[in-house]
PDB file of N, CA and C in Angstrom:
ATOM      1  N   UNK A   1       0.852  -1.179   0.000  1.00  0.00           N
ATOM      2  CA  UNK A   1       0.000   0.000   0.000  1.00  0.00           C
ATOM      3  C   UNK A   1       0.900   1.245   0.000  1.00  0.00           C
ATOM      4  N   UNK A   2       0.305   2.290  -0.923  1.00  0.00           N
ATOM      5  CA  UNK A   2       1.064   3.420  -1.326  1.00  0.00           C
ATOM      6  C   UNK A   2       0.749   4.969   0.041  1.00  0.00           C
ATOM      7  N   UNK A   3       1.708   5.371   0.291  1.00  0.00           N
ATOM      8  CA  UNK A   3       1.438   6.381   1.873  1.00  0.00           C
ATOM      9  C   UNK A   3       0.020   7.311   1.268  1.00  0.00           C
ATOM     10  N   UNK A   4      -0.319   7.889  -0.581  1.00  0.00           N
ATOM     11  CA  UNK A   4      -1.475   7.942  -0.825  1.00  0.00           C
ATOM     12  C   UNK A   4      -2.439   7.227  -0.308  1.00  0.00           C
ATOM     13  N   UNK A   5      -2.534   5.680  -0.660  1.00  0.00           N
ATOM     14  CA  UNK A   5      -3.847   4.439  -0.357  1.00  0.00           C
ATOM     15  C   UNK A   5      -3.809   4.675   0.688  1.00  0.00           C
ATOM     16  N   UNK A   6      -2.737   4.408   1.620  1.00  0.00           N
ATOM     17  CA  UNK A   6      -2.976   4.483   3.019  1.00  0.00           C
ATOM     18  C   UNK A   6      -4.097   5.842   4.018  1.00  0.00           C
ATOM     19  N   UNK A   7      -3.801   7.338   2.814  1.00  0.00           N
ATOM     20  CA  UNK A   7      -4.344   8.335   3.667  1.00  0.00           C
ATOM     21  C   UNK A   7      -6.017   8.254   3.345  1.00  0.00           C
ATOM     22  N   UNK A   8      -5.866   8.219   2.025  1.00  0.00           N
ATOM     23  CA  UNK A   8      -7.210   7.357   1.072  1.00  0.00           C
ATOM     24  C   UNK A   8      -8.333   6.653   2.049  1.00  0.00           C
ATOM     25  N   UNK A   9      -7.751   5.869   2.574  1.00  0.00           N
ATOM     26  CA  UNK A   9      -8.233   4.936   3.541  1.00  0.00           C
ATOM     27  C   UNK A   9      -8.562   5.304   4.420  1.00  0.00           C
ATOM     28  N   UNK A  10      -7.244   6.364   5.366  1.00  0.00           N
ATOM     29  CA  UNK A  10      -8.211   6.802   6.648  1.00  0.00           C
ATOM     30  C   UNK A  10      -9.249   7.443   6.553  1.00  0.00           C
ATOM     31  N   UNK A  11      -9.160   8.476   5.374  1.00  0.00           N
ATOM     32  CA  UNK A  11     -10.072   9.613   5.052  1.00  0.00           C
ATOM     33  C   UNK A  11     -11.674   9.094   5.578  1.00  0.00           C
ATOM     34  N   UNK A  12     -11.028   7.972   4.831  1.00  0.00           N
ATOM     35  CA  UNK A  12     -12.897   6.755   5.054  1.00  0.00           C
ATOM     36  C   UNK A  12     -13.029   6.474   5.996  1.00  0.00           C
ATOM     37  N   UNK A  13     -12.193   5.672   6.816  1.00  0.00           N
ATOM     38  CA  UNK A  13     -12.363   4.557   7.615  1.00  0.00           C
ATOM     39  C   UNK A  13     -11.719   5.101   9.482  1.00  0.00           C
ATOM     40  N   UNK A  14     -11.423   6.495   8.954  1.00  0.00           N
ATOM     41  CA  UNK A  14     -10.698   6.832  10.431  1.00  0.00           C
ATOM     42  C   UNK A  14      -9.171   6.594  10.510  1.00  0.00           C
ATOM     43  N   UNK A  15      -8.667   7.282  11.675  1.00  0.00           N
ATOM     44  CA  UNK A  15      -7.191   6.713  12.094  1.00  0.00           C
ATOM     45  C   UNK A  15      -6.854   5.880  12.729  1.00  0.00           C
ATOM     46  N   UNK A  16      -5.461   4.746  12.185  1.00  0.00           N
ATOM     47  CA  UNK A  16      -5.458   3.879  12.727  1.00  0.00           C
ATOM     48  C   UNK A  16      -3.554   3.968  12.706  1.00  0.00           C
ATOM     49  N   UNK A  17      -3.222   2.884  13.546  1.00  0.00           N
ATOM     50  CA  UNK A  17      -1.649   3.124  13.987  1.00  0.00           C
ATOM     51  C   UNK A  17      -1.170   2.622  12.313  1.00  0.00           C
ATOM     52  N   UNK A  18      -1.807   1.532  11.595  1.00  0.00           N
ATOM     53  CA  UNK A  18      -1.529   0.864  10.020  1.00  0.00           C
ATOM     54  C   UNK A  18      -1.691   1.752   9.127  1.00  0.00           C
ATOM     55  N   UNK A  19      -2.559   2.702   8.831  1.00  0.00           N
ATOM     56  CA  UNK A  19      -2.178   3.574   8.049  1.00  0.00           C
ATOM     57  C   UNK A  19      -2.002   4.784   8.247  1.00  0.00           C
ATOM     58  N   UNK A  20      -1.222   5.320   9.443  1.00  0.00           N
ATOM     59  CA  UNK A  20      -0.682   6.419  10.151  1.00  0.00           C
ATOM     60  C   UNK A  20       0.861   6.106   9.566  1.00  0.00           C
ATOM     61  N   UNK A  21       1.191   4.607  10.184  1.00  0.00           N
ATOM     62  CA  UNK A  21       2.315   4.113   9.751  1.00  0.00           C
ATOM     63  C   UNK A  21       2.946   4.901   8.500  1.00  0.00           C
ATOM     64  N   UNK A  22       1.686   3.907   7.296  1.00  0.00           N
ATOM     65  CA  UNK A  22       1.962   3.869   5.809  1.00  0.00           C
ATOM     66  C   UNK A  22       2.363   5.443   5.232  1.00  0.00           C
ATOM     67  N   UNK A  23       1.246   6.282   5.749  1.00  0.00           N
ATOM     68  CA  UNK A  23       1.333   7.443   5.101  1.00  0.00           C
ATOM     69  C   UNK A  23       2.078   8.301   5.582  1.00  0.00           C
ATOM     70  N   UNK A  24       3.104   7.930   6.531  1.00  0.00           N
ATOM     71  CA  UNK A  24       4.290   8.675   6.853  1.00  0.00           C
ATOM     72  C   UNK A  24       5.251   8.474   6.046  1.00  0.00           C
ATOM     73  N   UNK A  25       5.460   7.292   5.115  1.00  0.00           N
ATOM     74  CA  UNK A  25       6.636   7.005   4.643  1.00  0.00           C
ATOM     75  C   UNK A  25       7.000   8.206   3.129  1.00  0.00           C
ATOM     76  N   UNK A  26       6.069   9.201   3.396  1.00  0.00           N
ATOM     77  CA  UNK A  26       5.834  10.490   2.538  1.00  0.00           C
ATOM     78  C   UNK A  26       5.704  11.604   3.759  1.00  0.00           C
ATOM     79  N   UNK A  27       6.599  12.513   3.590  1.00  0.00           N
ATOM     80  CA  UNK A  27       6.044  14.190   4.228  1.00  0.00           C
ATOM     81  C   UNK A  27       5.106  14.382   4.229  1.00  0.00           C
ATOM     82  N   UNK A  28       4.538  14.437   2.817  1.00  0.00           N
ATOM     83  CA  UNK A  28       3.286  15.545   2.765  1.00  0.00           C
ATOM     84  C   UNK A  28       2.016  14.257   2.841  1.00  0.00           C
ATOM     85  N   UNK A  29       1.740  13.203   2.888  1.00  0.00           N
ATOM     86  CA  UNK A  29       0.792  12.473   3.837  1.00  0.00           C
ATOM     87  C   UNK A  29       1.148  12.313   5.078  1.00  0.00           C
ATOM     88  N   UNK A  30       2.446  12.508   5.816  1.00  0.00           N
ATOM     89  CA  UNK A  30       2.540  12.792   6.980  1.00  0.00           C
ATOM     90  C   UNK A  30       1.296  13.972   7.697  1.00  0.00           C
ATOM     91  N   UNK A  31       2.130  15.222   6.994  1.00  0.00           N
ATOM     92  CA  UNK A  31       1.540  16.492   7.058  1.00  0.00           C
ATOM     93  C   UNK A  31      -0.686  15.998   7.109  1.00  0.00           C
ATOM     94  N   UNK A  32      -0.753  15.544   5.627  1.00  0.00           N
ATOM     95  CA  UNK A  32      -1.976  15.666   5.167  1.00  0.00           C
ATOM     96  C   UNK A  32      -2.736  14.663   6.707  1.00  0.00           C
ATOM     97  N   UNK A  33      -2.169  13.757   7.249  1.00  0.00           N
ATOM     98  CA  UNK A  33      -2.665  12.869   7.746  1.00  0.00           C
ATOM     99  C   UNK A  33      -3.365  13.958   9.103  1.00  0.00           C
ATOM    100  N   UNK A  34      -1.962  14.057   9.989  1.00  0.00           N
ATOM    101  CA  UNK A  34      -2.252  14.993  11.078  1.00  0.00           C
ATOM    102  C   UNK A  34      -3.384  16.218  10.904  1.00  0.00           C
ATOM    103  N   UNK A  35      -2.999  16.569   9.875  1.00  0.00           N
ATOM    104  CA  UNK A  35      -4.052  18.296   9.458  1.00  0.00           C
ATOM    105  C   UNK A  35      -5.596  17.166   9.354  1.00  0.00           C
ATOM    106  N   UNK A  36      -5.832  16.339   8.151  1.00  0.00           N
ATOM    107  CA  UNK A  36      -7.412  15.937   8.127  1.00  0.00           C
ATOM    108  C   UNK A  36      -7.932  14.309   8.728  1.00  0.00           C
ATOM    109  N   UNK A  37      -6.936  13.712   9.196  1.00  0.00           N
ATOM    110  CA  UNK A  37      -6.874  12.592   9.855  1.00  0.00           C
ATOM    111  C   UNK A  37      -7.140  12.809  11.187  1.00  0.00           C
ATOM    112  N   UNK A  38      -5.854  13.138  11.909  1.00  0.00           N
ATOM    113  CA  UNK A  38      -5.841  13.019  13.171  1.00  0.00           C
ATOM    114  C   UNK A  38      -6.633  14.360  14.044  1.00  0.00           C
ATOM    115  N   UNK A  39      -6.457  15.671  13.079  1.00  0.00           N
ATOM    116  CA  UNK A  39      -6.735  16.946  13.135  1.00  0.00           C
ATOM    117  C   UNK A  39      -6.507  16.984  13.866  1.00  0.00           C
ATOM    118  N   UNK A  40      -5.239  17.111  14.320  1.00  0.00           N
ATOM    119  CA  UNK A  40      -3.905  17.504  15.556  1.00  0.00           C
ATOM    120  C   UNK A  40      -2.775  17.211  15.410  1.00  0.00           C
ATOM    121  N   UNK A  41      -1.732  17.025  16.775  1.00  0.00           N
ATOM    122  CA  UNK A  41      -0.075  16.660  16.422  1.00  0.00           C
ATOM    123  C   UNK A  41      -0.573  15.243  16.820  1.00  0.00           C
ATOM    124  N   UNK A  42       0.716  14.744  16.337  1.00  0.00           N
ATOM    125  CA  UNK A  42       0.384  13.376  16.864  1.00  0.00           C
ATOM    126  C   UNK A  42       2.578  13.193  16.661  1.00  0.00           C
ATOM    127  N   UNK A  43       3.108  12.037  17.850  1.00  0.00           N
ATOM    128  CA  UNK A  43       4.660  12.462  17.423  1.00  0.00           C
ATOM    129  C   UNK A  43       5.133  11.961  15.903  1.00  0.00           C
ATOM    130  N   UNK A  44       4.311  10.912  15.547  1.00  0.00           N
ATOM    131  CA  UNK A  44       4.846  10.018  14.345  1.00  0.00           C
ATOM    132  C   UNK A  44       4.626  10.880  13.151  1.00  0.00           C
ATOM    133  N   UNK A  45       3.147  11.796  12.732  1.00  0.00           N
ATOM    134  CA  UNK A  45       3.240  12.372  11.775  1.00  0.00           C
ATOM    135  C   UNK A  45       3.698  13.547  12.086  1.00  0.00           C
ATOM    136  N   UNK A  46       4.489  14.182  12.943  1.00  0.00           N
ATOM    137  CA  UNK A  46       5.109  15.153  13.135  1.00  0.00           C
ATOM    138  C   UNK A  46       6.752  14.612  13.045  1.00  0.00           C
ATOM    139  N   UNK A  47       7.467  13.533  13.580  1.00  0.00           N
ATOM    140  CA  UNK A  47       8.827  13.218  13.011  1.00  0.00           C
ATOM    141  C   UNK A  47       8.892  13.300  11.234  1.00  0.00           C
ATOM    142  N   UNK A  48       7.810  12.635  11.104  1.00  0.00           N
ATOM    143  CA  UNK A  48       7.971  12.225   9.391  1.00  0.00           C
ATOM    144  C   UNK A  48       7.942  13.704   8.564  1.00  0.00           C
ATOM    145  N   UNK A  49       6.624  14.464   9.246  1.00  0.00           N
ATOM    146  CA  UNK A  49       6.599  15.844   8.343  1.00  0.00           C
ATOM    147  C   UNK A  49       7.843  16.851   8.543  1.00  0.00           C
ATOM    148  N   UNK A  50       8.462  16.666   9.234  1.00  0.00           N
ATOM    149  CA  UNK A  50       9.868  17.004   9.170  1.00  0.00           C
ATOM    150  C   UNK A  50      11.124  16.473   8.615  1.00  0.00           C
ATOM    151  N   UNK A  51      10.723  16.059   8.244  1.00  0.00           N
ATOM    152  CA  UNK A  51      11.656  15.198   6.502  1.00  0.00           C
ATOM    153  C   UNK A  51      12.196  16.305   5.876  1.00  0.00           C
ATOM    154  N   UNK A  52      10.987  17.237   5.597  1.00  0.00           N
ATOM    155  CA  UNK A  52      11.034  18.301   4.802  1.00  0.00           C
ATOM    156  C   UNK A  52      11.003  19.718   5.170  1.00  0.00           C
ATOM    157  N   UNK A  53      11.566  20.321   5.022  1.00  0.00           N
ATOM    158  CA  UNK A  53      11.724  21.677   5.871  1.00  0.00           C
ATOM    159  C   UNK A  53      10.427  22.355   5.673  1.00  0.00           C
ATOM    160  N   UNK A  54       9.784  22.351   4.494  1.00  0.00           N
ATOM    161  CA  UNK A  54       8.271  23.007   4.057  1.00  0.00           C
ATOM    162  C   UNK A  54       7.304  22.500   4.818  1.00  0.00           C
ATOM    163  N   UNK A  55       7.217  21.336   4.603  1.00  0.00           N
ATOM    164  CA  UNK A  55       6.087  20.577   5.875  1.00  0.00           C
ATOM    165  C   UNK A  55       5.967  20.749   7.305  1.00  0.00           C
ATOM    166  N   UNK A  56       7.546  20.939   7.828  1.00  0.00           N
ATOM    167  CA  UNK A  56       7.866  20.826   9.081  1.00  0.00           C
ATOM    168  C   UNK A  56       7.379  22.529   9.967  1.00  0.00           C
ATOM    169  N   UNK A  57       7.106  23.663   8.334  1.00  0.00           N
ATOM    170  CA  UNK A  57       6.888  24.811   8.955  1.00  0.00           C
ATOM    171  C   UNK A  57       5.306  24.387   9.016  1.00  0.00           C
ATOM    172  N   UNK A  58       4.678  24.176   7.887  1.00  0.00           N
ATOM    173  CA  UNK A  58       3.662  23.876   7.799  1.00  0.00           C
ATOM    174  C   UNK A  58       2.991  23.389   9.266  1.00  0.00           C
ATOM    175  N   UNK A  59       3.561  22.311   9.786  1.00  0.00           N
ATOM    176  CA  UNK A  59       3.224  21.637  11.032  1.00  0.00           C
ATOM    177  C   UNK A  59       3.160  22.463  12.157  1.00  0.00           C
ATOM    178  N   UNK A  60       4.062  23.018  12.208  1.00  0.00           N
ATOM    179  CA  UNK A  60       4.011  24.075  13.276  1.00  0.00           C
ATOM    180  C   UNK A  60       2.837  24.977  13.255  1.00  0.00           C
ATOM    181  N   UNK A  61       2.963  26.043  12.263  1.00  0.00           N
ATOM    182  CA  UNK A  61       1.872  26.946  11.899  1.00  0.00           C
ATOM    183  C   UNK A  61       0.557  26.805  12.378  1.00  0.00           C
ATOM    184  N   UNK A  62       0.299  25.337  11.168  1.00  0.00           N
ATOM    185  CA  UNK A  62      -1.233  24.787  11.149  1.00  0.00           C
ATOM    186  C   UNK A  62      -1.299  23.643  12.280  1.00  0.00           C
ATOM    187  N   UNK A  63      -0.596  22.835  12.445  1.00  0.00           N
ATOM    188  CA  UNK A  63      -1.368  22.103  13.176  1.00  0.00           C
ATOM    189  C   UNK A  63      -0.466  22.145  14.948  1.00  0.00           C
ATOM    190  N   UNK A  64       0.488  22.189  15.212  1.00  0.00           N
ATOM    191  CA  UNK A  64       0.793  22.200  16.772  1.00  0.00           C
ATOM    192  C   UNK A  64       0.721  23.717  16.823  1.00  0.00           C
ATOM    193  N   UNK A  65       0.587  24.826  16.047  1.00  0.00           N
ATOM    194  CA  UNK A  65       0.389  25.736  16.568  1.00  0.00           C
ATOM    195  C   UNK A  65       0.854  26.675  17.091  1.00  0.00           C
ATOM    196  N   UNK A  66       2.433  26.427  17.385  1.00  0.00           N
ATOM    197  CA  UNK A  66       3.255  26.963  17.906  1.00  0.00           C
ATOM    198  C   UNK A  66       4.746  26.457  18.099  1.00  0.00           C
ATOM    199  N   UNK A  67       5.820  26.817  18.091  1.00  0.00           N
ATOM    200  CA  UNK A  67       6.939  26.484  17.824  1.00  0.00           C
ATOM    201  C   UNK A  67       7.414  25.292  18.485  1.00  0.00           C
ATOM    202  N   UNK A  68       8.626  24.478  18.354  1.00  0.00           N
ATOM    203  CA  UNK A  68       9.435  23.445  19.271  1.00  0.00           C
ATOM    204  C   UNK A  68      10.423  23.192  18.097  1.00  0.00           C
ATOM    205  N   UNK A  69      11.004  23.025  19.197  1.00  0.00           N
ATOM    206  CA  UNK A  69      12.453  22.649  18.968  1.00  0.00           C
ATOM    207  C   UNK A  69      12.530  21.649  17.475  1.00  0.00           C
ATOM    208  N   UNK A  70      11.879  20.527  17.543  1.00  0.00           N
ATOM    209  CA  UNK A  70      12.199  19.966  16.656  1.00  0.00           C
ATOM    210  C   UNK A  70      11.821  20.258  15.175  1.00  0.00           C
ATOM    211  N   UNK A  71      10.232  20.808  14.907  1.00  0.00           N
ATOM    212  CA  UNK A  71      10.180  21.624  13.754  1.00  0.00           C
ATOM    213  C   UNK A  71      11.154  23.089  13.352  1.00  0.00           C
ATOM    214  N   UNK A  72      11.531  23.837  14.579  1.00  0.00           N
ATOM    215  CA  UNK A  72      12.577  24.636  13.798  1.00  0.00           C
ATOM    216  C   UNK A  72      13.976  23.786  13.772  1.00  0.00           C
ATOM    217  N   UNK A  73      13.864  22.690  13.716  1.00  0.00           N
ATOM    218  CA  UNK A  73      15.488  22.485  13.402  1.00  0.00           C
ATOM    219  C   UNK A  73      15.261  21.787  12.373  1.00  0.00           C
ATOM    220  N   UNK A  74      14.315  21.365  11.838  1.00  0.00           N
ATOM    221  CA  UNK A  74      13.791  20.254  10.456  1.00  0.00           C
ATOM    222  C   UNK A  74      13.895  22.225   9.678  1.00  0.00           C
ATOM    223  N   UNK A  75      13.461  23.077  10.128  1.00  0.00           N
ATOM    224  CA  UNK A  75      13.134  24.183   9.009  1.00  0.00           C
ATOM    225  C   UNK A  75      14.366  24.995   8.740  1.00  0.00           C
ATOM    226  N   UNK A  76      15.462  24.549   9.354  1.00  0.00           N
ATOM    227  CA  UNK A  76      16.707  25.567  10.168  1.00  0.00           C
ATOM    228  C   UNK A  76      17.911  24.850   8.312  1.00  0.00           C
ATOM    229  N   UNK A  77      16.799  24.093   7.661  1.00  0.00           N
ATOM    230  CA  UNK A  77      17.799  22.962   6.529  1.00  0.00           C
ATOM    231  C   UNK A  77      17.815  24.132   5.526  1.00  0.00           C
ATOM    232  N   UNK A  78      16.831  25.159   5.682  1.00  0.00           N
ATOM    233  CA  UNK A  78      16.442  26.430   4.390  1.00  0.00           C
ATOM    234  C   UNK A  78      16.109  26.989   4.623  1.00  0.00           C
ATOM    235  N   UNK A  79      16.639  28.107   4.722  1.00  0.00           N
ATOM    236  CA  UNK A  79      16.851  29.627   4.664  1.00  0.00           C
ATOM    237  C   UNK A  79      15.256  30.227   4.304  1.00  0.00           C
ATOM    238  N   UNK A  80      14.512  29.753   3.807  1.00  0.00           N
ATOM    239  CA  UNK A  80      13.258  30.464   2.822  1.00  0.00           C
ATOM    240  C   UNK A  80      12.329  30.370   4.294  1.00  0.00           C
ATOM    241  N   UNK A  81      12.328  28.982   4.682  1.00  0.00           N
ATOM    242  CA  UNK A  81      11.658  27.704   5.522  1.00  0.00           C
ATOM    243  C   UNK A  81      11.988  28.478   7.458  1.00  0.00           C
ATOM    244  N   UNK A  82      13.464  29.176   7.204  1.00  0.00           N
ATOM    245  CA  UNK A  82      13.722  29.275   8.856  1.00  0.00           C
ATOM    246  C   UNK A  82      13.825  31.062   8.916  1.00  0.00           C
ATOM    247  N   UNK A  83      13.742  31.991   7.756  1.00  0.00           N
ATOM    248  CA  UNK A  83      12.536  32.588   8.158  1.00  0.00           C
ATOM    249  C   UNK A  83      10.963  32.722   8.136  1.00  0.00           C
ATOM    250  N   UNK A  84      10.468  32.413   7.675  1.00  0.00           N
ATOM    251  CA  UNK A  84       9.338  31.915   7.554  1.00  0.00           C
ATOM    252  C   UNK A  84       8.852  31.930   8.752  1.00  0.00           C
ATOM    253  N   UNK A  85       9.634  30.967   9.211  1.00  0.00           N
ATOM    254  CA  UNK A  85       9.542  29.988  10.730  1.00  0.00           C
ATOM    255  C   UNK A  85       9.596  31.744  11.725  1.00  0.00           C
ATOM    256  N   UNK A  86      10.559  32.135  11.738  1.00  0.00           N
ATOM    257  CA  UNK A  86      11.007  33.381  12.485  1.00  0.00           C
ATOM    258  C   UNK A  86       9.815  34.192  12.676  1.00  0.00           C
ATOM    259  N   UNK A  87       9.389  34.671  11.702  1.00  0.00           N
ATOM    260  CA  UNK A  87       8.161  35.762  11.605  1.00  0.00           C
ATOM    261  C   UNK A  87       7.046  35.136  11.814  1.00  0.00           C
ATOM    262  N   UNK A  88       6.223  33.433  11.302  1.00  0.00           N
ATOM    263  CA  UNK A  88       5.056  33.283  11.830  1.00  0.00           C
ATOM    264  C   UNK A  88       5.029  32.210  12.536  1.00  0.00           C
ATOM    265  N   UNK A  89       5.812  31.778  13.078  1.00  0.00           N
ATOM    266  CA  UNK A  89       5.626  30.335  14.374  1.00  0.00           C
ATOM    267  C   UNK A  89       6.310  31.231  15.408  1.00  0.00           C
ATOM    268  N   UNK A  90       7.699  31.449  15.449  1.00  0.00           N
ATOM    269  CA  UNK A  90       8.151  31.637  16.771  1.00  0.00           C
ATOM    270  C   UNK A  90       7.952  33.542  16.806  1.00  0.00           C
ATOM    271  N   UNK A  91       7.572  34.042  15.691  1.00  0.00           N
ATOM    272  CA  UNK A  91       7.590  35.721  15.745  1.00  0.00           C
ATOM    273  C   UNK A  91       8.508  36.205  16.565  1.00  0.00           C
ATOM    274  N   UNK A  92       9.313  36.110  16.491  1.00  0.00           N
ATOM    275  CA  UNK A  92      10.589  36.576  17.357  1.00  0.00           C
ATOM    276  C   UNK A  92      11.714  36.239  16.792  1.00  0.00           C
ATOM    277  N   UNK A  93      13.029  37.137  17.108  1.00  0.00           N
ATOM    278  CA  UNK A  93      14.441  37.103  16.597  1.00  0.00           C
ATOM    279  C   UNK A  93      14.981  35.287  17.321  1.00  0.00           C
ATOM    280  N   UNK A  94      15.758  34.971  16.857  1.00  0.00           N
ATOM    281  CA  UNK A  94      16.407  33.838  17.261  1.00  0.00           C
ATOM    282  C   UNK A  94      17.546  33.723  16.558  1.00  0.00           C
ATOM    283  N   UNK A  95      18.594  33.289  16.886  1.00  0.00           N
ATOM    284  CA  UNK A  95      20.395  33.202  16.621  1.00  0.00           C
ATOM    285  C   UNK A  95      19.988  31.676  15.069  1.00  0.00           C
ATOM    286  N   UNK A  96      19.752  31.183  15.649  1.00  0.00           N
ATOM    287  CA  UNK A  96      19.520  29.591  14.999  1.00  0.00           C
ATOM    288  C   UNK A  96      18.419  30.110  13.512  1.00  0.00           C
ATOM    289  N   UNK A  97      17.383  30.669  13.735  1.00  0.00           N
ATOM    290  CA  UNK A  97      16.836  31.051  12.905  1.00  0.00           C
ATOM    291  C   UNK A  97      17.404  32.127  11.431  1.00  0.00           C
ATOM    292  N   UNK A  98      18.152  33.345  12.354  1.00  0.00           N
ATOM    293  CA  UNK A  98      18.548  34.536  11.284  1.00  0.00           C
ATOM    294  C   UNK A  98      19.992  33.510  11.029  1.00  0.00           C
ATOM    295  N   UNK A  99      21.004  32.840  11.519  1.00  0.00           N
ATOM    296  CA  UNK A  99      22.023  32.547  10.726  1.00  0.00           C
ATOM    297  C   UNK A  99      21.225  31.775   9.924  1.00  0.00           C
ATOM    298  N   UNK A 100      20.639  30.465   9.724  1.00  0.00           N
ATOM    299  CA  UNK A 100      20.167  29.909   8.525  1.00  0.00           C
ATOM    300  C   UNK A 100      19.588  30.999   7.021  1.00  0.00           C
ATOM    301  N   UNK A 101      18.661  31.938   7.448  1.00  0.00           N
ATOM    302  CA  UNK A 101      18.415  32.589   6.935  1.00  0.00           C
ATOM    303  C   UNK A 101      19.210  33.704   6.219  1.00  0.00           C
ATOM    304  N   UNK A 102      20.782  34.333   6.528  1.00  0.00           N
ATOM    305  CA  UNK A 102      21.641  35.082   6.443  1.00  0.00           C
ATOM    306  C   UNK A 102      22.517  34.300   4.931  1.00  0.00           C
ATOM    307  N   UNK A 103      21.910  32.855   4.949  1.00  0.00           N
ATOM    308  CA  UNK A 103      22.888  31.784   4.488  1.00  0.00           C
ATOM    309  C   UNK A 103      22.336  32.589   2.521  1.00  0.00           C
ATOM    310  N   UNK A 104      21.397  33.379   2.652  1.00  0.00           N
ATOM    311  CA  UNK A 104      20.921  33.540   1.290  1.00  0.00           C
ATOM    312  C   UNK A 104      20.340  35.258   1.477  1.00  0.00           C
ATOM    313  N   UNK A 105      21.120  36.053   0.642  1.00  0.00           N
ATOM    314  CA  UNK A 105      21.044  37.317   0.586  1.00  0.00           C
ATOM    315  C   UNK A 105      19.561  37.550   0.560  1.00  0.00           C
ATOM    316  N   UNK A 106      18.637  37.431   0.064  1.00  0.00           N
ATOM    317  CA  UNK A 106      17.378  38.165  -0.244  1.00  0.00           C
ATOM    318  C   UNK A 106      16.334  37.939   1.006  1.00  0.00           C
ATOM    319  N   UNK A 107      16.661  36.194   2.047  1.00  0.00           N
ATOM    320  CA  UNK A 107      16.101  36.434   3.134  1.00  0.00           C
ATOM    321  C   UNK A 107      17.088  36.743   4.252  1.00  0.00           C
ATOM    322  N   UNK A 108      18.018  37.203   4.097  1.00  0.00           N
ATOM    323  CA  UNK A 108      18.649  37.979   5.222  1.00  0.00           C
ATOM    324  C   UNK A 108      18.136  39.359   4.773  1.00  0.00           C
ATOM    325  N   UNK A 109      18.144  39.325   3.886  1.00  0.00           N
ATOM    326  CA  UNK A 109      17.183  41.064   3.289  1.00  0.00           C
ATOM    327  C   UNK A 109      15.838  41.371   4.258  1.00  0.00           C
ATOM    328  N   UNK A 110      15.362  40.055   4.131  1.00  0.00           N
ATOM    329  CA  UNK A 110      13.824  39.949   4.585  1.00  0.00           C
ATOM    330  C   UNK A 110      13.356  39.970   6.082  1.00  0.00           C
ATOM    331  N   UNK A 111      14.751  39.559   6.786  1.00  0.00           N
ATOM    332  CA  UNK A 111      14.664  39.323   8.413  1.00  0.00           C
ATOM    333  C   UNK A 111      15.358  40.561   9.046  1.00  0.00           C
ATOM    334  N   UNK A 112      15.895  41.410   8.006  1.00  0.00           N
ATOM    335  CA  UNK A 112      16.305  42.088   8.855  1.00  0.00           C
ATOM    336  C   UNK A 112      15.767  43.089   8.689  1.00  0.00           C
ATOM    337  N   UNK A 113      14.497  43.460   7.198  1.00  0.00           N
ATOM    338  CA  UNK A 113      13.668  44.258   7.536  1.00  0.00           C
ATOM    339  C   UNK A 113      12.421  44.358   8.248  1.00  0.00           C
ATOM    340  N   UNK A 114      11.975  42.746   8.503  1.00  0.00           N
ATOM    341  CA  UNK A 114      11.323  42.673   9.728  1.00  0.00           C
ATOM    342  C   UNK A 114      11.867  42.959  10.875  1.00  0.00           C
ATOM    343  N   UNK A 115      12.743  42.687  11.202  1.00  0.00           N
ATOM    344  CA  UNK A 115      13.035  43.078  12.800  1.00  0.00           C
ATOM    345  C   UNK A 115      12.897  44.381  12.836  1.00  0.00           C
ATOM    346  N   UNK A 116      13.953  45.280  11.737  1.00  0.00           N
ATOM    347  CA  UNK A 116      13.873  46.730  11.812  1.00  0.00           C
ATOM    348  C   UNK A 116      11.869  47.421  12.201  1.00  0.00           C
ATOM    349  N   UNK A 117      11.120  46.712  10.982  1.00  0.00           N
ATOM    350  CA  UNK A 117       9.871  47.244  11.359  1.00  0.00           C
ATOM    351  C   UNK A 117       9.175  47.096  12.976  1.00  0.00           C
ATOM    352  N   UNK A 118       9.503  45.806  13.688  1.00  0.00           N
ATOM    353  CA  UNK A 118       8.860  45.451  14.740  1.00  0.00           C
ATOM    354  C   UNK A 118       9.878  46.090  15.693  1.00  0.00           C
ATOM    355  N   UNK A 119      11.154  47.231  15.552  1.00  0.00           N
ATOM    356  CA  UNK A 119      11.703  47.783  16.319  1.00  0.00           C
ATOM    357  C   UNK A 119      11.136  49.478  16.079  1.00  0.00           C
ATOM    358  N   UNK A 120      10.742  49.302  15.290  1.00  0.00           N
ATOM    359  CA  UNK A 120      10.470  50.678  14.765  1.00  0.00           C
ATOM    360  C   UNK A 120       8.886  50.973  15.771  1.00  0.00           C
ATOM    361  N   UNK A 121       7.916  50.098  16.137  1.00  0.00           N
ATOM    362  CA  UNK A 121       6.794  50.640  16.429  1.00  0.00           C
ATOM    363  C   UNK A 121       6.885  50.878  17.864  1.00  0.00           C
TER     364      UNK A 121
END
């Protein structure tokens, strides 16, 4: 069974530990599972959706809601992904966050005109 069939399945039939399993062995049925499956965190589709630095912000955002450690360090892999992370999960400056982000001129552009604005008011 494909981590698709598997989410396929719960969609129908509910969540179960067998195709929680399956549809982790993909990010984004990780992701998809927790958001319309479990409609919460759960740890397994939250290790897996952090595969990917996009998912792993995703997770935070939408479904735990708020930052930890382990989604900003799955997002900390890309610069695009760990500010992102900076301005709408943890909204606040962080060392770990702006060096990833510094790693690529246009979002060190971007973090440091956010901070400037949220120093400015």
């Amino acid at each position: 069974m494909s981590p698709q069939e598997a989410y396929k399945i719960a969609r129908k039939e509910g969540p179960s530990s067998i195709t929680r399993s399956i549809a982790c062995e993909n990010p984004y049925y990780a992701y998809l599972y927790a958001k319309n499956i479990d409609e919460g965190p759960h740890e397994k589709t939250r290790i897996f959706s952090c595969k990917d630095p996009y998912f792993a912000y995703y997770y935070a955002k939408n479904i735990d809601k708020y930052s930890r450690n382990d989604t900003r360090e799955a997002v900390c892999k890309s610069s695009r992904w760990a500010y992102a992370y900076a301005v709408e999960v943890d909204k606040c400056f962080r060392v770990d966050t702006y060096s990833v982000a510094s790693k690529d001129p246009d979002y060190l552009y971007e973090y440091n005109r956010w901070l400037f604005c949220r120093f400015e008011k």
